[in-house]
Structure formats: structure tokens, C-alpha cells
Protein backbone atom coordinates (compact mmCIF):
# COMPACT_ATOMS: atom_id res chain seq x y z
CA UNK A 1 -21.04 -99.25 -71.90
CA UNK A 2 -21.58 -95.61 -70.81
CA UNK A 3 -20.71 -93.82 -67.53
CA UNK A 4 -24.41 -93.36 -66.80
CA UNK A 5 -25.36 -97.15 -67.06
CA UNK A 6 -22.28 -98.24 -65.11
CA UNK A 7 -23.57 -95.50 -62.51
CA UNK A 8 -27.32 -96.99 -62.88
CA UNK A 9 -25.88 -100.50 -62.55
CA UNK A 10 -23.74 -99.39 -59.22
CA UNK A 11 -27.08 -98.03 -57.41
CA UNK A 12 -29.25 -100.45 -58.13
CA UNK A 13 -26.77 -103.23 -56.58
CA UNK A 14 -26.19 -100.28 -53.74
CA UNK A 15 -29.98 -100.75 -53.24
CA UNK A 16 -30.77 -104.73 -53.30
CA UNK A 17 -27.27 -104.85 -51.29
CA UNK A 18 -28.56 -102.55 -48.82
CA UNK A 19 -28.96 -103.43 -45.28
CA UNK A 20 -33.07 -104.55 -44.08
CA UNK A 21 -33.26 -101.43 -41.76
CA UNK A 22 -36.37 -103.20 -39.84
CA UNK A 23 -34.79 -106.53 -39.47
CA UNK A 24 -31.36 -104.40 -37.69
CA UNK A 25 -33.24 -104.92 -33.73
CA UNK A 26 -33.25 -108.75 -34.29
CA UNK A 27 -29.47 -108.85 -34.05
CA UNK A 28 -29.40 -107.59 -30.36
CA UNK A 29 -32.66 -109.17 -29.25
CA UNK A 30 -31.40 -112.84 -30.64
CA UNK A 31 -27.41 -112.65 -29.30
CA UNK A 32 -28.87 -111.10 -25.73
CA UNK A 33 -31.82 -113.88 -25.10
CA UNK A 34 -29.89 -116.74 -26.71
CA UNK A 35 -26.94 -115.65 -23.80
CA UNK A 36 -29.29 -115.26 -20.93
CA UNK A 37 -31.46 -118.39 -22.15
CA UNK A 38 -27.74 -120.03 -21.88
CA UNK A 39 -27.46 -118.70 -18.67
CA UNK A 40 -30.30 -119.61 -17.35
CA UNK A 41 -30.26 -122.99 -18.04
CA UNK A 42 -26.76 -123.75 -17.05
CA UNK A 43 -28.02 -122.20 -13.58
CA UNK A 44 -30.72 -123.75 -12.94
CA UNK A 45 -29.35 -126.96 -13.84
CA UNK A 46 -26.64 -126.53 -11.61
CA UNK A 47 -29.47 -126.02 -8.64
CA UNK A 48 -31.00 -128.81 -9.30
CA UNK A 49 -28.38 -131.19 -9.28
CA UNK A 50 -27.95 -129.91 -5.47
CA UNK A 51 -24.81 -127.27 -6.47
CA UNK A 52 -22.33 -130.12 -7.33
CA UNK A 53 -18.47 -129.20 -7.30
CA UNK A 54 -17.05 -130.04 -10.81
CA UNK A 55 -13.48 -130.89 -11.41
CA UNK A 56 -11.35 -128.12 -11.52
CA UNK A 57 -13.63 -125.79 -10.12
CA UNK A 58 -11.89 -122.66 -9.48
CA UNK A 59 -14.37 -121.45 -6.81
CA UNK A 60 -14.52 -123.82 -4.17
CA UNK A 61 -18.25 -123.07 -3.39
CA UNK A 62 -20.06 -121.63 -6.97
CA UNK A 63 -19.73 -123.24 -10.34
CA UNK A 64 -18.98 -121.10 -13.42
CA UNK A 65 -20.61 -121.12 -16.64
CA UNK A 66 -17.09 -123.05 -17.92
CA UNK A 67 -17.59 -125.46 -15.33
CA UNK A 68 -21.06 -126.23 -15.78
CA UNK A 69 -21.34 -126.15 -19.63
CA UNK A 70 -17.93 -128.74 -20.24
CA UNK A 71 -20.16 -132.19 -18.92
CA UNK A 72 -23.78 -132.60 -19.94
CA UNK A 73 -24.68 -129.51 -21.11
CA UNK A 74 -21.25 -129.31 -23.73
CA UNK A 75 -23.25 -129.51 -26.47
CA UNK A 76 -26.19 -126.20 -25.33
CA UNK A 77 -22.91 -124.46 -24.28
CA UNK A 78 -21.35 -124.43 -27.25
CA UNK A 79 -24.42 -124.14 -29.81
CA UNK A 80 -25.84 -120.99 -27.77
CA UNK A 81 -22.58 -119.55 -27.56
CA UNK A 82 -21.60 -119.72 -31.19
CA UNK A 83 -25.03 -117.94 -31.57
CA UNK A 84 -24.43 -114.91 -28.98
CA UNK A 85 -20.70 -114.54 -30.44
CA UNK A 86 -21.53 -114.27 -34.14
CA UNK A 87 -24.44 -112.59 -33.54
CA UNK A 88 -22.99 -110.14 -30.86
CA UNK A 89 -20.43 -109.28 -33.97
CA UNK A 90 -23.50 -108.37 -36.42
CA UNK A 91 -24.80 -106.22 -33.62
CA UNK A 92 -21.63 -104.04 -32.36
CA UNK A 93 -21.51 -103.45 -36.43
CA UNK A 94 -25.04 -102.75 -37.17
CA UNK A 95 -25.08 -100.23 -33.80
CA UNK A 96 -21.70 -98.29 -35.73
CA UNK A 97 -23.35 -98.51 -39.36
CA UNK A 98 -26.53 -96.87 -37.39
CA UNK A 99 -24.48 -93.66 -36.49
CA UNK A 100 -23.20 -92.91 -39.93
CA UNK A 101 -25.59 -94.33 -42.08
CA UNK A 102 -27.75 -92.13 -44.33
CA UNK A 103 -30.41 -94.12 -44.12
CA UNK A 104 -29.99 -93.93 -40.22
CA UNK A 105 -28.79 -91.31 -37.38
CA UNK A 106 -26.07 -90.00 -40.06
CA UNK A 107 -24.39 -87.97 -37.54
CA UNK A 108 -21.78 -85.54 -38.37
CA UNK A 109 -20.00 -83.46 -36.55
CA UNK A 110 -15.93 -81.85 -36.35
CA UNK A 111 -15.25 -85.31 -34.77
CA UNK A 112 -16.58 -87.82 -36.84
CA UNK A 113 -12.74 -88.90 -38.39
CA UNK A 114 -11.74 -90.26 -35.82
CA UNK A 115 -15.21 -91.38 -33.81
CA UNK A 116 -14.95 -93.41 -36.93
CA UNK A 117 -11.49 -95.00 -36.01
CA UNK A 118 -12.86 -95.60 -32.47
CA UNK A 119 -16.49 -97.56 -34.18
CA UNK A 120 -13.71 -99.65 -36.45
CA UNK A 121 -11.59 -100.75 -33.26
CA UNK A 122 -14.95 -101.52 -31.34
CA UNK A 123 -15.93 -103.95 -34.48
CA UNK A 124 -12.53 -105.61 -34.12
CA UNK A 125 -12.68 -106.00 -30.56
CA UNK A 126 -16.44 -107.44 -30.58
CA UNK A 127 -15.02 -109.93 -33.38
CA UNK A 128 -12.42 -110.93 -30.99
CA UNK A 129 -14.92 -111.43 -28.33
CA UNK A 130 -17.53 -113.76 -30.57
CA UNK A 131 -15.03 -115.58 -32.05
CA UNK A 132 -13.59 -116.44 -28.29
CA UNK A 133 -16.35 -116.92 -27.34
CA UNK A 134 -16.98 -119.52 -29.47
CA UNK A 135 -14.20 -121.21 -29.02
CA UNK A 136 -13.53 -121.17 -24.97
CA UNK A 137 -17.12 -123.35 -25.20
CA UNK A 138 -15.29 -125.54 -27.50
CA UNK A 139 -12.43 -126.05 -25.50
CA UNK A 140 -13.90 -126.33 -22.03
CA UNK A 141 -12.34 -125.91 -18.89
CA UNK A 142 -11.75 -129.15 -17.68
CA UNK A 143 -10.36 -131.37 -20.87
CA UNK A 144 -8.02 -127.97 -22.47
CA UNK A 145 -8.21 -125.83 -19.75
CA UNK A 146 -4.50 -123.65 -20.70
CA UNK A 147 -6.44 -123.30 -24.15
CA UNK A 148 -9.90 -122.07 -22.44
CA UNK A 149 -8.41 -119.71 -20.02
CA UNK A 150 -6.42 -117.77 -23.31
CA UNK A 151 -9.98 -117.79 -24.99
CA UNK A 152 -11.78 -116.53 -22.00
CA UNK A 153 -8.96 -114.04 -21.66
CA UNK A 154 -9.61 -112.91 -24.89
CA UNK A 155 -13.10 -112.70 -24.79
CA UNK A 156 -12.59 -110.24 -21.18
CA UNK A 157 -10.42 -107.90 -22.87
CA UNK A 158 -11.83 -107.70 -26.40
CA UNK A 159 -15.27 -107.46 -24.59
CA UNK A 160 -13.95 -104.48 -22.50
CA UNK A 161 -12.59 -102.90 -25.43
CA UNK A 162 -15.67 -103.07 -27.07
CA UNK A 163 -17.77 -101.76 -24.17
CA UNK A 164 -15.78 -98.95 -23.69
CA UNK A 165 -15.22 -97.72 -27.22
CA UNK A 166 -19.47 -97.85 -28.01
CA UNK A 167 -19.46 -96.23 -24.80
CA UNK A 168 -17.25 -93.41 -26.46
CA UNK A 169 -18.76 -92.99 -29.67
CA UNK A 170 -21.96 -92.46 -28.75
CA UNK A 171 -21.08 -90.43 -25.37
CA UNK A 172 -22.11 -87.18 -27.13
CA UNK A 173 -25.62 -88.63 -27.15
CA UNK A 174 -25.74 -88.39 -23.64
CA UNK A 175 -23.80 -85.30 -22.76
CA UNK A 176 -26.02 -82.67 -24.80
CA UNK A 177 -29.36 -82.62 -26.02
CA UNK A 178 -30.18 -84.92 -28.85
CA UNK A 179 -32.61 -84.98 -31.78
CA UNK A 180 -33.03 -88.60 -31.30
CA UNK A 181 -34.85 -89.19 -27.90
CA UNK A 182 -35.03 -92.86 -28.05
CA UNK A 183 -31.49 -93.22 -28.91
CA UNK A 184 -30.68 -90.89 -26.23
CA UNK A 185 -32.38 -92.65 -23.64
CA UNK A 186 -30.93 -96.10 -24.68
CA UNK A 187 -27.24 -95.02 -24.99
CA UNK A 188 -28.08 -93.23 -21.21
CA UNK A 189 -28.89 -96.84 -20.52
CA UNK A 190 -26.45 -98.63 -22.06
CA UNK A 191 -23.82 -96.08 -20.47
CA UNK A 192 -25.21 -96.80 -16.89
CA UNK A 193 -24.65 -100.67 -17.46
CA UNK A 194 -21.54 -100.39 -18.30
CA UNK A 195 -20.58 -98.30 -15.12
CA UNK A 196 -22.65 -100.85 -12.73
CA UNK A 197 -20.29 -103.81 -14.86
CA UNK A 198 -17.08 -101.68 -13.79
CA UNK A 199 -18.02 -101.42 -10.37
CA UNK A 200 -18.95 -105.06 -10.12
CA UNK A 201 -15.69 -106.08 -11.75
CA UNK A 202 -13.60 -104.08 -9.32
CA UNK A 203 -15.56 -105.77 -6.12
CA UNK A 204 -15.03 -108.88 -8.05
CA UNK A 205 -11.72 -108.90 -8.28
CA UNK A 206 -11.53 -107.29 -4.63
CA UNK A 207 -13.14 -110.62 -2.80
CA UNK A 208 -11.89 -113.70 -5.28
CA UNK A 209 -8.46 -111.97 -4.21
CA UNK A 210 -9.26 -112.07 -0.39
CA UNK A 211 -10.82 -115.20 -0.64
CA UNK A 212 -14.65 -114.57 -0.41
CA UNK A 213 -15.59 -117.39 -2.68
CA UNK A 214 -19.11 -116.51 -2.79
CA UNK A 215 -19.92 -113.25 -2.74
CA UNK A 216 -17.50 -113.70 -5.83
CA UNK A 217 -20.14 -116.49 -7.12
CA UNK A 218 -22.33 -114.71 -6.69
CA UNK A 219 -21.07 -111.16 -8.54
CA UNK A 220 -19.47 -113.24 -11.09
CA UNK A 221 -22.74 -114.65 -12.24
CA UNK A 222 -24.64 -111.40 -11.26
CA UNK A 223 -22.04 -109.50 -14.16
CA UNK A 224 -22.60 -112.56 -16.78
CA UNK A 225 -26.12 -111.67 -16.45
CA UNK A 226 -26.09 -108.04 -16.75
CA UNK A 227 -24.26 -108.37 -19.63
CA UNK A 228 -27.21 -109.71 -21.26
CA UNK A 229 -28.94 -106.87 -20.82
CA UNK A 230 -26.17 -104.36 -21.72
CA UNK A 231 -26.62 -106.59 -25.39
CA UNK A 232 -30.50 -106.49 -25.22
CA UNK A 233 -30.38 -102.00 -24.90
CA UNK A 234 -28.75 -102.02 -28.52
CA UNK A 235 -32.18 -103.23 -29.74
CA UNK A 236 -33.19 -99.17 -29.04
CA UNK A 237 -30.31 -98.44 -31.03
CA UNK A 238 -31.37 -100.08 -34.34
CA UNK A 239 -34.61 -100.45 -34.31
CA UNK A 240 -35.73 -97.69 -36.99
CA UNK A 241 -38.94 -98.00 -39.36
CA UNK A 242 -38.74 -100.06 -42.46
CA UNK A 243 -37.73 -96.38 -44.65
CA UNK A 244 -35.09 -95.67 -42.14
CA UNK A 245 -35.03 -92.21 -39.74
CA UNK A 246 -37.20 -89.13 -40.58
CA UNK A 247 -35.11 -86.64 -42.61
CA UNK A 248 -36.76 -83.83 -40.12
CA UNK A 249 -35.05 -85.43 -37.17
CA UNK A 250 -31.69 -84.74 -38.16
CA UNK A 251 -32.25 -81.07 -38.35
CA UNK A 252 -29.88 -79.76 -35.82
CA UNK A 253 -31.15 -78.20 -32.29
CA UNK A 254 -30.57 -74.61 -31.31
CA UNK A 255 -27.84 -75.77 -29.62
CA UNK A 256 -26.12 -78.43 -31.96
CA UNK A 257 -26.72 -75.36 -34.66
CA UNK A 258 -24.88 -72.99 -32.42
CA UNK A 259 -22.02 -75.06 -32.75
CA UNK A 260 -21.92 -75.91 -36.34
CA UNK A 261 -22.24 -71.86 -36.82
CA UNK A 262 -19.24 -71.46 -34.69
CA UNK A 263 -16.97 -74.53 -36.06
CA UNK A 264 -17.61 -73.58 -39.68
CA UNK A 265 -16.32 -69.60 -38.87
């Protein structure tokens, strides 16, 4: 067998291997309605049963989602939060393979070693968050609650990690002009969520810690929310046409060619 066939045999499996470019914007759109569906209904469900206190409810006044989902609703709890975890993983991933894919953004730059360390650390922390996810609906609150409170711990901080380091990699898309104006304006979203999600958390903290069990309620379910929506502004981060992005828009602006000039003298 010759070099060139091996070489003909690696692209073609490169090619039917090859990620579905227009199927990419499912990802987000599935793992952000399937949370806030969740949501939603655990809510609502709550209201209509006239705002019962559960066992162990840590908030005297405003059931969690943990609370809620471990009685009746176990079984939507866990199935729509196995499907926002794993598919939360496949999105964080698909929005990092977006920025240095050829087929994609492909963007270079005198940074991009370690940008790509920071997109690898965001993966691991997003498959820290699904996979807690998953299981802090498995073991609920109120039958392994030591167990639930280290899942839901981990979910938090790989979650934050996560959120920060996206945040990071794609920051130059919102500091300087870019040749992608959609995924400008998305990542300018995205950004402003996460801020709004900081500030929350930090009054959060502030009033479960001075006792004002429901404006805490009320923030803690008001930051479960938004984070649906943080998910749901990826979908403007993948969703490219079938062929993947125009060759022409990667051609660098005055500015971004100023720079190249000057980092390559």
C-alpha cells in the first residue's frame, strides 16, 4: 500500500468523520430548553401544590430545584437533567472546536497556544458540571443528601470554571472589532450574562448569609433561570451554514492586519 492511498484513505475518513456543521446550534438550543422546560415545571408544580415545605428544605420559605425534583417529579428531574448535562458537554466543545476549526471561525492569532489550554480546561470543567449534574438528580437531597451536596458542589465550581474560561477565550471578540458580527454580538451577550450571574451570586450569598430567606428564593431561582439563557446564546456561536464560514470573512480587518504586520516584524 502506497503513501498516497494511505493519505487518500486518511481524508476520506477525515471527511465522513467530520463534524455536521448545520446540526452544531441543536446542541445549545436542546441542553438550554430541556433545563428551563425542567425548570419550569418543577416551579410551577411547586405553585400549585400551594408552596409546600419539603423535608429538609434548606430555605425555610422557597423550595429548590433539589427539593422539589427528589418526590414526584424524581423521575423528570433526573431524565431532563441527564439531557442538559451531556448535552451542555457537546456544546462547551462544539463552541471551542468553532474557534479553531477550519471549517469554522479558525482564528489565529500570537495567543492561540495557550487560548487553546484555556478551551481544553473549559471542556473539562463543563464535563465535570454534566456529569454532576447528572448525578446530584440521582442522588436527591433528601434520601443522600452528604452525596448531593458534593455533586451540587461540583457542578457550582466546574460550572464557574467553565463560564469564566469561554468567557476568556473568546474575550478578544468583544474587545476589538471582529470579522464575525454575529459572533461578536453573541459572545457580547454571553459576556453580559455572565456578569449579571456574578452579581446575582454575590447578593445571593449576601442575604442567605443574613438570613433573607426569600429574596434568596427568589435570586436563587432567578440565577437557575438565567443560566438557561447564558446556554441558549451559544446557539449564535455555532450556528454556521451547512459548508461552514465564508473563506472572505476571515480576511483580517485594517486593524487585526495592523497587528499581524507588527507581530510578524
Amino acid at each position: 500500500m502506497t503513501a498516497g492511498t494511505i493519505s487518500t484513505m486518511f481524508s476520506r475518513l477525515k471527511e465522513k468523520c467530520s463534524v455536521p456543521l448545520h446540526y452544531l446550534w441543536m446542541l445549545p438550543l436542546i441542553s438550554g430548553l430541556s433545563w428551563l422546560i425542567m425548570l419550569f415545571t418543577l416551579l410551577f408544580f411547586w405553585i400549585g401544590r400551594g408552596c409546600p415545605k419539603y423535608p429538609k428544605q434548606s430555605n425555610p420559605y422557597v423550595a429548590m430545584i433539589s427539593d422539589i425534583g427528589a418526590f414526584e417529579l424524581k423521575p423528570l428531574f433526573i431524565t431532563f437533567s441527564t439531557l442538559t448535562g451531556l448535552t451542555f458537554i457537546a456544546t462547551i466543545s462544539s463552541v471551542h472546536y468553532a474557534r479553531y476549526s477550519p471549517r469554522m471561525y479558525y482564528i489565529q492569532d500570537s495567543t492561540t497556544s495557550s487560548i487553546r489550554t484555556l478551551s481544553i480546561l473549559s471542556i473539562i470543567s463543563s464535563v465535570v458540571a454534566g456529569v454532576s449534574l447528572v448525578f446530584l438528580s440521582i442522588f436527591d437531597t433528601f434520601r443522600w443528601h452528604n452525596y448531593h451536596n458534593q455533586f451540587l458542589m461540583g457542578c457550582f465550581g466546574g460550572l464557574a470554571g467553565c463560564m469564566v474560561l469561554t468567557t476568556v477565550v473568546y474575550l478578544d471578540q468583544t474587545r476589538k472589532p471582529s470579522r464575525f458580527t454575529r459572533l461578536r454580538f453573541y459572545c457580547t451577550v454571553n459576556m453580559v450574562i455572565v456578569w449579571i450571574e456574578v452579581v446575582l451570586g454575590v447578593i445571593f450569598v449576601i442575604t442567605i448569609n443574613t438570613s433573607h430567606y426569600r429574596t434568596a428564593g427568589f435570586l436563587e431561582w432567578t440565577i437557575t433561570i438565567l443560566g438557561g439563557f447564558y446556554i441558549l446564546a451559544f446557539v449564535g456561536f455555532v450556528a454556521v451554514p451547512d459548508d461552514g464560514v465564508d473563506v472572505h470573512e476571515r480576511d483580517p480587518l485594517l486593524g487585526d492586519q495592523a497587528y499581524i504586520n507588527e507581530v510578524e516584524a
